[in-house]
C-alpha atoms as a PDB file:
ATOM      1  CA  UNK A   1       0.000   0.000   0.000  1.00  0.00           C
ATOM      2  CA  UNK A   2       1.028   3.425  -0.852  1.00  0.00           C
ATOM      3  CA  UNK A   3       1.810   6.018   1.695  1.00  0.00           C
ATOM      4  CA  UNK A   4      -1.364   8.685   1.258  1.00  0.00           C
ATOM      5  CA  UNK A   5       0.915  11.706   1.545  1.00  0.00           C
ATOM      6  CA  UNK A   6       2.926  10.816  -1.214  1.00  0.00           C
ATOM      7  CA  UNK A   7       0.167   9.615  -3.704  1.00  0.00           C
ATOM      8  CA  UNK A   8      -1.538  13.174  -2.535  1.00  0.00           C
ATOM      9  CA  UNK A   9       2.008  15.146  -3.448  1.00  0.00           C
ATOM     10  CA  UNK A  10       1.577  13.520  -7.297  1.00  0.00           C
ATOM     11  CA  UNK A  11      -1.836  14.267  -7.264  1.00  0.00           C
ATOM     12  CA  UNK A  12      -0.973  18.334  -6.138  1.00  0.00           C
ATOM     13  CA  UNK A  13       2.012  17.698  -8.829  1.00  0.00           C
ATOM     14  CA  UNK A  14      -0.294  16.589 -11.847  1.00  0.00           C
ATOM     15  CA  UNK A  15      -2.577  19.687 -10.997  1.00  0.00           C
ATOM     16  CA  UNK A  16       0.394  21.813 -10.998  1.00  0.00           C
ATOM     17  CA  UNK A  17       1.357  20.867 -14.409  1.00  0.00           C
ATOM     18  CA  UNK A  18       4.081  18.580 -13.358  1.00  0.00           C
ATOM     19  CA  UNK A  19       3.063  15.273 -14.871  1.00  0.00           C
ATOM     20  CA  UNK A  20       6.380  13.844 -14.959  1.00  0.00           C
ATOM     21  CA  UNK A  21       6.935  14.110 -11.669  1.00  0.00           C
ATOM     22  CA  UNK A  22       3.229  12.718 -10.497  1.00  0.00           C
ATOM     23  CA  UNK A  23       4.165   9.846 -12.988  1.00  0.00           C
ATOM     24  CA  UNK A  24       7.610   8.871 -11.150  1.00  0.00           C
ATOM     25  CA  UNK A  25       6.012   9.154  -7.727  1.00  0.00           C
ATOM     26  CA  UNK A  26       3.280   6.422  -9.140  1.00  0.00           C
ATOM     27  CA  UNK A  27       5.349   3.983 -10.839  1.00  0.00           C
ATOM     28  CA  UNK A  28       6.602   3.526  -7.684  1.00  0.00           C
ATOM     29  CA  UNK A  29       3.461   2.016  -6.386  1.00  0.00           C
ATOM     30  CA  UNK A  30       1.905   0.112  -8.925  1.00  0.00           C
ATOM     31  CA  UNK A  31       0.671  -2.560  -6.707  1.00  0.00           C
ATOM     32  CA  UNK A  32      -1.651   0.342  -5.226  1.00  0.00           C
ATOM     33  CA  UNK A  33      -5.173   0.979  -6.233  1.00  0.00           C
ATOM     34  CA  UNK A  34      -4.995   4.789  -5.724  1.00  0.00           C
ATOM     35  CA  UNK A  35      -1.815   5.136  -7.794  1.00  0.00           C
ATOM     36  CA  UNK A  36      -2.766   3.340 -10.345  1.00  0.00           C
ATOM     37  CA  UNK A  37      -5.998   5.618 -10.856  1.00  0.00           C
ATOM     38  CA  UNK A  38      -3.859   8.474 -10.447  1.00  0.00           C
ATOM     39  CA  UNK A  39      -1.477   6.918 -13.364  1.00  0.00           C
ATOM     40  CA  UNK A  40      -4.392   6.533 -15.407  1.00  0.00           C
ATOM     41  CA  UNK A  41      -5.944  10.296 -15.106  1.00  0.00           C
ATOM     42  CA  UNK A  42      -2.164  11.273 -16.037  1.00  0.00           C
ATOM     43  CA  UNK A  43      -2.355   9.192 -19.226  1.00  0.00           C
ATOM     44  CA  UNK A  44      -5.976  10.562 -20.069  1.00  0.00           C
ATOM     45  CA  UNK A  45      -4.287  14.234 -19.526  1.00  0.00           C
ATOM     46  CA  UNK A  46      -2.032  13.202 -22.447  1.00  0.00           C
ATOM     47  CA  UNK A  47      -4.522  11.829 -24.564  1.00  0.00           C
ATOM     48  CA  UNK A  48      -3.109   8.549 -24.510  1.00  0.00           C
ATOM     49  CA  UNK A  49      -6.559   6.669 -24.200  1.00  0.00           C
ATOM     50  CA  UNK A  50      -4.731   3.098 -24.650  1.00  0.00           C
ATOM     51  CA  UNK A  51      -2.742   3.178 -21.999  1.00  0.00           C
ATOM     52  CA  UNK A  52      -4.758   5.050 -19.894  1.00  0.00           C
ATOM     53  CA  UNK A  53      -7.992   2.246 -20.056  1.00  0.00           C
ATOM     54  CA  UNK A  54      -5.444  -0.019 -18.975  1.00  0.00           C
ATOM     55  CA  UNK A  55      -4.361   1.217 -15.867  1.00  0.00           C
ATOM     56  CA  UNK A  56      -7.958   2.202 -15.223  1.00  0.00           C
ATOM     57  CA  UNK A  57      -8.506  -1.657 -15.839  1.00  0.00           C
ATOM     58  CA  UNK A  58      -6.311  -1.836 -12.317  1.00  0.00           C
ATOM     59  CA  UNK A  59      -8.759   0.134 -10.400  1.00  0.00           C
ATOM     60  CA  UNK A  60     -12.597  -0.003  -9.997  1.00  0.00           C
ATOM     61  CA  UNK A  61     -12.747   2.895 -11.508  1.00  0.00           C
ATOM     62  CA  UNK A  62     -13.866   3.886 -15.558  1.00  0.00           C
ATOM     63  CA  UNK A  63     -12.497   5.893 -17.606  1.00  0.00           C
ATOM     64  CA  UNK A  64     -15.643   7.504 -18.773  1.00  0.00           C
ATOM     65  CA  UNK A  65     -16.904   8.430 -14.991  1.00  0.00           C
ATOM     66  CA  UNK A  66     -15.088  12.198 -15.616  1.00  0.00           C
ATOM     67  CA  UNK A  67     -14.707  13.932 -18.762  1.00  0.00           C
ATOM     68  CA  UNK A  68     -12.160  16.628 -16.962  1.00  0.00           C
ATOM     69  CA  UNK A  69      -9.428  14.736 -15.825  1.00  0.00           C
ATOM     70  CA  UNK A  70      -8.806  17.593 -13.132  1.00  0.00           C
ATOM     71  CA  UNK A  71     -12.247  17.040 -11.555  1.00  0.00           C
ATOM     72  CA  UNK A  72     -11.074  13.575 -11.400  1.00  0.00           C
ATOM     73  CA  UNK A  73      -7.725  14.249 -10.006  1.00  0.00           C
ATOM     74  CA  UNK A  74      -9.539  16.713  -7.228  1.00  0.00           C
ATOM     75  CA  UNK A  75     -11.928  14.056  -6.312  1.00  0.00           C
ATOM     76  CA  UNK A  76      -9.012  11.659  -6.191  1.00  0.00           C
ATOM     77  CA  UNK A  77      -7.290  14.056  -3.520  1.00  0.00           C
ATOM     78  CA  UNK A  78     -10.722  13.922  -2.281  1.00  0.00           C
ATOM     79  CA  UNK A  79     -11.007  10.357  -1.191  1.00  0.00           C
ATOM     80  CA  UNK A  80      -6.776  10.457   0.026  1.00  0.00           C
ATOM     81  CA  UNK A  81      -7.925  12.868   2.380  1.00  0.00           C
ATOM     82  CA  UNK A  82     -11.198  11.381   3.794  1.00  0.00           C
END
């Protein structure tokens, strides 16, 4: 499991406009549920659909549930913080 603070930094970094840095703090943690959404939303922010439907495919989460990937990435903070 993932420590919260950390997945929460690359979700603050993603929103920031640092994507490559969000995307090194998740690799990290691919094992995790959380940071494997968070992955994904990074992937949709590219427009790399492929790749990010598969890490989407790791979570219980779909990639249609948010057309604005930073709505998604605030409601991931969201639930890291409940």
């Amino acid at each position: 499991m993932a420590d919260r603070n950390e997945l929460i930094r690359a979700v603050d970094m993603a929103l920031a406009g640092d994507r490559e840095a969000a995307h090194t703090i998740v690799q990290g943690h691919e094992d995790d549920s959380d940071a494997c959404w968070i992955h994904a939303v990074l992937h949709k922010m590219e427009g790399d659909a492929s790749n990010s439907r598969y890490w989407y495919g790791r979570t219980v989460h779909a990639y249609e549930a948010y057309t604005d990937p930073r709505q998604e990435l605030q409601a991931i903070k969201a639930a890291l913080t409940y």
